[in-house]
N, C-alpha and C. Protein backbone atom coordinates (compact mmCIF):
# COMPACT_ATOMS: atom_id res chain seq x y z
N UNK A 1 28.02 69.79 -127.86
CA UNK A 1 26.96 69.01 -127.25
C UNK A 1 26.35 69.75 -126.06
N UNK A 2 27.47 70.63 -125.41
CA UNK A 2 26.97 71.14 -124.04
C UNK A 2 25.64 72.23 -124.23
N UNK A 3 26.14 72.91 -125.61
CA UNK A 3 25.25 74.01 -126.19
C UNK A 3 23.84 73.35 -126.64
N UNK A 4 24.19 72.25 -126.97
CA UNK A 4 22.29 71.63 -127.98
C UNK A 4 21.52 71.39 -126.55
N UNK A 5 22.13 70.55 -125.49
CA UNK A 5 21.49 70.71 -124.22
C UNK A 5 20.99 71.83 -123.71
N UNK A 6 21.64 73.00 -123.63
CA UNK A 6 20.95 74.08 -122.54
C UNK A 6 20.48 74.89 -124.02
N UNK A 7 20.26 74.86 -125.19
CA UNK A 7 19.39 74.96 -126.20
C UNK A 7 18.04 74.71 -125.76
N UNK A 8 18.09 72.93 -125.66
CA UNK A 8 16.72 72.40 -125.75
C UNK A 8 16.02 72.87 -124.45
N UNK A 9 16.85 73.07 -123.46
CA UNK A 9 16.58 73.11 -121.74
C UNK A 9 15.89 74.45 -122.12
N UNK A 10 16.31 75.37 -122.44
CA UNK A 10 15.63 76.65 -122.53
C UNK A 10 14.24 76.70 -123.78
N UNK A 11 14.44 75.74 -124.98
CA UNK A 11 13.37 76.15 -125.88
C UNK A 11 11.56 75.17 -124.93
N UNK A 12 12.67 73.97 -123.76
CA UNK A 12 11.40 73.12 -123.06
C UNK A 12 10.73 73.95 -122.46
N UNK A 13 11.38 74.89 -121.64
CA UNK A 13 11.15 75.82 -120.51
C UNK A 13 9.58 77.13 -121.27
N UNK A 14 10.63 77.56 -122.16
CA UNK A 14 9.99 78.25 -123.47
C UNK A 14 8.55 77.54 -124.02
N UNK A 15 8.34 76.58 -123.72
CA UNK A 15 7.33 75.68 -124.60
C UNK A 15 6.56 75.35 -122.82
N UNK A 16 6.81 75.01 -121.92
CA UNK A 16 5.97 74.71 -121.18
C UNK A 16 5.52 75.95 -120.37
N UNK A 17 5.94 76.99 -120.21
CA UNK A 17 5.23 78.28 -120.16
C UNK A 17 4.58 78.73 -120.61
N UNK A 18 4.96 78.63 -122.04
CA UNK A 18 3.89 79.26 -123.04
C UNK A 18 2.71 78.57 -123.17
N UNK A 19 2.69 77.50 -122.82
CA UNK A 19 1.43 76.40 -122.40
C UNK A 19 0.70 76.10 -121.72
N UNK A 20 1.31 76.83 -120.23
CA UNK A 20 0.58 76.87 -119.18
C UNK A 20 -0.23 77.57 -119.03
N UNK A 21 -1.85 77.27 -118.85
CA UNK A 21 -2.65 77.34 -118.42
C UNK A 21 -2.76 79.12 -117.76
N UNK A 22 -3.64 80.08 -118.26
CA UNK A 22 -3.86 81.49 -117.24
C UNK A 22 -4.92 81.40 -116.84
N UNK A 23 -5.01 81.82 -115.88
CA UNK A 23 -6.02 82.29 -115.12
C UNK A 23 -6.77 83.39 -115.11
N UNK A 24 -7.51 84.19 -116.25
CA UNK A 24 -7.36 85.38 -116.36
C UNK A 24 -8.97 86.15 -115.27
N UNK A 25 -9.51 85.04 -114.97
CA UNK A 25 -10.79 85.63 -113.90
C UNK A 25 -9.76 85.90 -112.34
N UNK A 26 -10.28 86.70 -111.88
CA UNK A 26 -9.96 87.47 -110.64
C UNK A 26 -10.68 86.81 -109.77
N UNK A 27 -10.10 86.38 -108.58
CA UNK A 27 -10.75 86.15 -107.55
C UNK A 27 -12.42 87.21 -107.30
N UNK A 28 -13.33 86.38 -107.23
CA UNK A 28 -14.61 87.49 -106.43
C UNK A 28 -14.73 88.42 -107.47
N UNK A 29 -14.79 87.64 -108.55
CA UNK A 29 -15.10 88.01 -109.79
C UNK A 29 -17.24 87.45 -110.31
N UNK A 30 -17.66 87.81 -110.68
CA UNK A 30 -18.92 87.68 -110.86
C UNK A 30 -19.73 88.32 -111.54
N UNK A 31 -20.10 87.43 -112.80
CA UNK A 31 -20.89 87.78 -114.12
C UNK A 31 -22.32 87.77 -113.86
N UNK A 32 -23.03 89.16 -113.85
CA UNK A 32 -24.54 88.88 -113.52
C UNK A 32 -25.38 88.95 -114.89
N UNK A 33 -24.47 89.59 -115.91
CA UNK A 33 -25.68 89.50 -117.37
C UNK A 33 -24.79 90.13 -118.71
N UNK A 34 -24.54 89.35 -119.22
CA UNK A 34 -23.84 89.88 -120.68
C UNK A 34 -24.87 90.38 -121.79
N UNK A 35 -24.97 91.33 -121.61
CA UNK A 35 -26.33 91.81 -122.85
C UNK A 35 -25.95 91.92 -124.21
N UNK A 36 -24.32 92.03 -124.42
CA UNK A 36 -24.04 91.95 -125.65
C UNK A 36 -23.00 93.55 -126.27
N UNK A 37 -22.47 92.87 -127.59
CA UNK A 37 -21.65 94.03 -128.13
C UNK A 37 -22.24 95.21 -129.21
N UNK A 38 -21.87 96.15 -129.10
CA UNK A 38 -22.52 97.05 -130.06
C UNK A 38 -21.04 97.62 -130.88
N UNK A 39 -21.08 98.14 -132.16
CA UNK A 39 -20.20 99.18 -133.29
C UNK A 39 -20.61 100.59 -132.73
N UNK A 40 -20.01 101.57 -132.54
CA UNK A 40 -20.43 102.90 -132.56
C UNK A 40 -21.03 103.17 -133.78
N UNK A 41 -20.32 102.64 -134.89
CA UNK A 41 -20.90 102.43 -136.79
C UNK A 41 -21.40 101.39 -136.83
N UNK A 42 -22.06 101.46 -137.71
CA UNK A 42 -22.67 100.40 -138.38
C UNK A 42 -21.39 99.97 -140.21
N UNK A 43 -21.06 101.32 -140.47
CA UNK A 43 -20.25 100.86 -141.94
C UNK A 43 -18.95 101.56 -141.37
N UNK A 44 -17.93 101.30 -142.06
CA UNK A 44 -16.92 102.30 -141.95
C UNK A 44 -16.16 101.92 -143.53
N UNK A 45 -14.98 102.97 -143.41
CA UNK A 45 -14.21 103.17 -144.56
C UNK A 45 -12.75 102.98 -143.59
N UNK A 46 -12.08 102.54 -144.85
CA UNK A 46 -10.54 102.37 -144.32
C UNK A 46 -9.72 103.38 -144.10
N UNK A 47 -8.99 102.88 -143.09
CA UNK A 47 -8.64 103.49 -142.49
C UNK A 47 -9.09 104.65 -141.27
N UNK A 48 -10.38 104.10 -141.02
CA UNK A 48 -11.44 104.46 -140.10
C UNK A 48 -11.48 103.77 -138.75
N UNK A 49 -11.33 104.36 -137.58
CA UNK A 49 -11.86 103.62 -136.42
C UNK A 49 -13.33 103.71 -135.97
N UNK A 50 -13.70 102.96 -135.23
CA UNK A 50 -15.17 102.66 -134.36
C UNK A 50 -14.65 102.02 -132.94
N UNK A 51 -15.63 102.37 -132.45
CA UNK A 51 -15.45 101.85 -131.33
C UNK A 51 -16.24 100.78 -130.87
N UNK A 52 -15.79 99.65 -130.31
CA UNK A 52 -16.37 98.23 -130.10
C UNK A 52 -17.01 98.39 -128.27
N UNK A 53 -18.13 98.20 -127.87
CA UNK A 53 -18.22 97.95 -126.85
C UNK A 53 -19.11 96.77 -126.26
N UNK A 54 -18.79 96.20 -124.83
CA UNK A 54 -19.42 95.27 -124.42
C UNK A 54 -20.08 95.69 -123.38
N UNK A 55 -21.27 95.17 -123.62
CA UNK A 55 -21.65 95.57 -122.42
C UNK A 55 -22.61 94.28 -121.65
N UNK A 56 -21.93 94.35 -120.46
CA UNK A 56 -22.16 93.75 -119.38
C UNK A 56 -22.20 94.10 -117.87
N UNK A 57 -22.81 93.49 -116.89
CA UNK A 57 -22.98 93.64 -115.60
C UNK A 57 -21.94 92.17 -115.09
N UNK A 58 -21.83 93.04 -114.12
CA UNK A 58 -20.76 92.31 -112.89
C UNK A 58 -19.81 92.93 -112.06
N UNK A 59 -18.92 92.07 -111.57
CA UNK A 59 -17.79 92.45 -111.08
C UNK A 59 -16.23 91.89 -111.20
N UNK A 60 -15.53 92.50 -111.28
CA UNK A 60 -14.22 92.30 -111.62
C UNK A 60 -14.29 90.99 -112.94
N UNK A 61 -15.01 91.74 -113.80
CA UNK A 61 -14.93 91.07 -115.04
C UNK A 61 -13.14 91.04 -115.88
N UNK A 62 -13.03 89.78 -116.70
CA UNK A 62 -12.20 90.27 -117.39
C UNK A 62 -12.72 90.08 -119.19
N UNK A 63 -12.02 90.19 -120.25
CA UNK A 63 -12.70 91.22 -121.28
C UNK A 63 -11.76 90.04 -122.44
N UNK A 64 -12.06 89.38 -123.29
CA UNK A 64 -11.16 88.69 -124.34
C UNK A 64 -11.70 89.49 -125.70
N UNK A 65 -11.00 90.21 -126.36
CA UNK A 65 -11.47 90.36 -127.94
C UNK A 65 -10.37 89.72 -128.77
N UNK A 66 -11.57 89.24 -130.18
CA UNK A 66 -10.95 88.91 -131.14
C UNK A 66 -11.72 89.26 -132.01
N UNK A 67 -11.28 89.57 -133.97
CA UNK A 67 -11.83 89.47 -134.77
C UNK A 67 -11.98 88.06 -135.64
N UNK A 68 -12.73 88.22 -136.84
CA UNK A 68 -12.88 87.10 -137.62
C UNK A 68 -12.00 87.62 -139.02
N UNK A 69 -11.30 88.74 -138.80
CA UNK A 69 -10.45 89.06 -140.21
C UNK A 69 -9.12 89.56 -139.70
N UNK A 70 -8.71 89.30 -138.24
CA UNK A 70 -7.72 89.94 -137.95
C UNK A 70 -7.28 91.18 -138.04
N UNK A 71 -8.93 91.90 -138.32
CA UNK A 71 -8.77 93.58 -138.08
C UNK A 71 -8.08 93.85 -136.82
N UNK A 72 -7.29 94.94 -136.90
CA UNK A 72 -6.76 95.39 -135.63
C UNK A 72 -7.60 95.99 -134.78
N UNK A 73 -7.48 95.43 -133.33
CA UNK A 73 -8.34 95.60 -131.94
C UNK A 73 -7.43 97.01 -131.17
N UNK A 74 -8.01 97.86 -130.91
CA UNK A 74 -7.20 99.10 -130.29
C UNK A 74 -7.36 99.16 -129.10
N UNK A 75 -7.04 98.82 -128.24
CA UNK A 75 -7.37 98.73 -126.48
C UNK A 75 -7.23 100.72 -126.37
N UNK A 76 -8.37 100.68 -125.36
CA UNK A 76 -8.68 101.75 -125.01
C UNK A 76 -8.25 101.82 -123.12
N UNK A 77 -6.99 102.62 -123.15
CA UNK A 77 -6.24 102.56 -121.69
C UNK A 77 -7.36 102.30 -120.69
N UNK A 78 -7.27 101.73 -119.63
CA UNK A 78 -8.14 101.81 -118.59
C UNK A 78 -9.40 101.66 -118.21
N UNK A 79 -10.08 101.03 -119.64
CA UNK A 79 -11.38 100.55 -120.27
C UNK A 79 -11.29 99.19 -120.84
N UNK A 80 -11.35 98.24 -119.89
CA UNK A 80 -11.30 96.83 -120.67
C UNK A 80 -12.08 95.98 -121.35
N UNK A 81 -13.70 96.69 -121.09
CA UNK A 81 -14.93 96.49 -122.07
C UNK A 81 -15.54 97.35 -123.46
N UNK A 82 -13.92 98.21 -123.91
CA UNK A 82 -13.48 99.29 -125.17
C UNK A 82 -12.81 99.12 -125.80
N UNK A 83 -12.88 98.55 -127.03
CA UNK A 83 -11.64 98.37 -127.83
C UNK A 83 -12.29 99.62 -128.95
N UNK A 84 -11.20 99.85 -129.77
CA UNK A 84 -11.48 100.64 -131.23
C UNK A 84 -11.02 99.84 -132.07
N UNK A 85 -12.30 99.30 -133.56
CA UNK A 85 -11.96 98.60 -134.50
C UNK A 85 -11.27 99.74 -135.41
N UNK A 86 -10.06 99.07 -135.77
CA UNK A 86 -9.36 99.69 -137.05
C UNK A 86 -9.75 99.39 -138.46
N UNK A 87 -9.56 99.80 -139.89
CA UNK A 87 -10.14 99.10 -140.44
C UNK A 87 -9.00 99.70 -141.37
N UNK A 88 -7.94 98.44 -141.33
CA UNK A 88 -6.77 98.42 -142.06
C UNK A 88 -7.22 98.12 -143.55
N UNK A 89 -6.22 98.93 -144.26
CA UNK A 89 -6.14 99.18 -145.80
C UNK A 89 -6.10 97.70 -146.10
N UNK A 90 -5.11 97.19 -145.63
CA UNK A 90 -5.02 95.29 -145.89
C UNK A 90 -6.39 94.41 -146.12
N UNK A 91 -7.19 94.84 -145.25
CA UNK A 91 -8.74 93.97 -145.30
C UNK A 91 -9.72 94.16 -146.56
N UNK A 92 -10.10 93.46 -147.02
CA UNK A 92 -11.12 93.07 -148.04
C UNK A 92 -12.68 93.66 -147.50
N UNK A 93 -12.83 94.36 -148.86
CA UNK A 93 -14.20 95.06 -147.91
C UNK A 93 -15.44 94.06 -147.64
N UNK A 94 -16.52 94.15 -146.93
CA UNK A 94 -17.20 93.29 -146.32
C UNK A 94 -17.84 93.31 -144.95
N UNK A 95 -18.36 91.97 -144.75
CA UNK A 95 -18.83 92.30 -143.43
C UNK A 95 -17.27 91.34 -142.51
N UNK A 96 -17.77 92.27 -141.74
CA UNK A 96 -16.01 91.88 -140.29
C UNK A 96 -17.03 91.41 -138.67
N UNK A 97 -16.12 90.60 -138.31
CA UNK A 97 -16.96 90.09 -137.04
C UNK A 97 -16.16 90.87 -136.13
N UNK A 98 -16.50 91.41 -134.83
CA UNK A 98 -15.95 91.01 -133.12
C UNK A 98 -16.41 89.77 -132.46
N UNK A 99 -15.91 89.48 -131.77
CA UNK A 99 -16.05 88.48 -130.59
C UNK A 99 -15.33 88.96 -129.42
N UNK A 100 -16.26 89.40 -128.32
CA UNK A 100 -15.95 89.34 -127.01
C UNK A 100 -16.42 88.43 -126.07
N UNK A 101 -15.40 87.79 -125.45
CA UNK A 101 -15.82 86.71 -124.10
C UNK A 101 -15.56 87.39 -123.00
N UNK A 102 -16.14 87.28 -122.30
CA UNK A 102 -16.43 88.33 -120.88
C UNK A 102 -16.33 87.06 -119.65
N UNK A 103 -15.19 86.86 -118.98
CA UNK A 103 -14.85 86.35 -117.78
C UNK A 103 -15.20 86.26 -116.37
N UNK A 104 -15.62 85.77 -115.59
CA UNK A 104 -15.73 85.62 -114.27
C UNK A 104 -15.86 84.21 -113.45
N UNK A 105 -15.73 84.30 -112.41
CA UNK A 105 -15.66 82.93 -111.71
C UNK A 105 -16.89 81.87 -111.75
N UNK A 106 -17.96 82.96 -111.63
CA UNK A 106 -19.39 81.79 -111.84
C UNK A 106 -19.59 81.78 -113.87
N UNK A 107 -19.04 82.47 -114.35
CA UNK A 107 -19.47 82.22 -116.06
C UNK A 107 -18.58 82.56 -116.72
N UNK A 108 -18.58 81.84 -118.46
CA UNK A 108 -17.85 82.85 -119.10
C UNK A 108 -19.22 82.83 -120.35
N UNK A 109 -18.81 84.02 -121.00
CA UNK A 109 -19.60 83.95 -122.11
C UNK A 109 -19.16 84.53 -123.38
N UNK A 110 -19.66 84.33 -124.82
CA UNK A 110 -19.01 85.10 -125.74
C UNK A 110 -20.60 85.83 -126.47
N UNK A 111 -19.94 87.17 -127.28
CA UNK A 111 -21.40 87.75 -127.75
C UNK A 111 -20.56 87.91 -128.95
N UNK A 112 -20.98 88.82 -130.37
CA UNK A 112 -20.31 89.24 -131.07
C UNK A 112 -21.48 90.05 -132.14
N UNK A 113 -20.84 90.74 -132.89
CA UNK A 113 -21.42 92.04 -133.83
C UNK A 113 -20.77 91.92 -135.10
N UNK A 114 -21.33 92.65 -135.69
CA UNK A 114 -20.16 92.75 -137.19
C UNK A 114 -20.56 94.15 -137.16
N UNK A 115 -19.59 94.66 -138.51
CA UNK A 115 -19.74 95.94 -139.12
C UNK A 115 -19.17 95.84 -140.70
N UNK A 116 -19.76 96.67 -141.34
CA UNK A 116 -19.22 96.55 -142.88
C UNK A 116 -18.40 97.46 -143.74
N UNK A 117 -16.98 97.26 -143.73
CA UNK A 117 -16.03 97.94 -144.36
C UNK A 117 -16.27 98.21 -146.11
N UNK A 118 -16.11 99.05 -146.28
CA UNK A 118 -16.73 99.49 -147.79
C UNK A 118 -15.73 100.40 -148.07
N UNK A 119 -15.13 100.64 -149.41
CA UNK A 119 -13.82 101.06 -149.93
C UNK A 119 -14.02 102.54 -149.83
């Protein structure tokens, strides 16, 4: 019994962390214009990277990517408005989305692009 208790005590702990709320804008953070994302490509082949960029004005922005096929996103060290799209053997050829939301204290916003994987 003592064990199902500090079980649950740790999976609550586990569950209300993982729930809590981030904060991911920076203090004196400030979005002056999201103009939008561009592909370095326009097509690629598998097993091909591109590079995803956002581009925006501000300061101490922060940077959310996601795809619409769960292509893999490649963070580019020390560049948080750079990812490199992968274009895993796994994916179905087609058109593939990005979505970047771009963070700050007065806005957030999302833009997004596609590109078209072809065998």
């Amino acid at each position: 019994m003592k064990h199902v208790i500090i079980i649950s005590f740790v999976a609550s702990m586990l569950f209300f962390n993982a729930c809590k709320p981030e904060n991911p804008n920076p203090e004196d953070s400030r979005l002056d214009e999201f103009i939008g994302v561009s592909f370095e490509k326009d097509t690629t082949h598998y097993l091909d990277t591109t590079r995803v960029v956002a581009h925006a004005r501000g300061v101490n922005l922060t940077y959310q990517w996601q795809t619409s096929s769960n292509a893999p996103l490649i963070p580019v060290e020390g560049v948080d408005s750079v990812v490199l799209f992968y274009s895993d053997p796994c994916l179905n050829p087609g058109v593939k989305y990005v979505y970047c939301t771009v963070i700050a204290e007065n806005a957030q916003e999302m833009k997004m692009d596609s590109i078209v994987l072809v065998d």
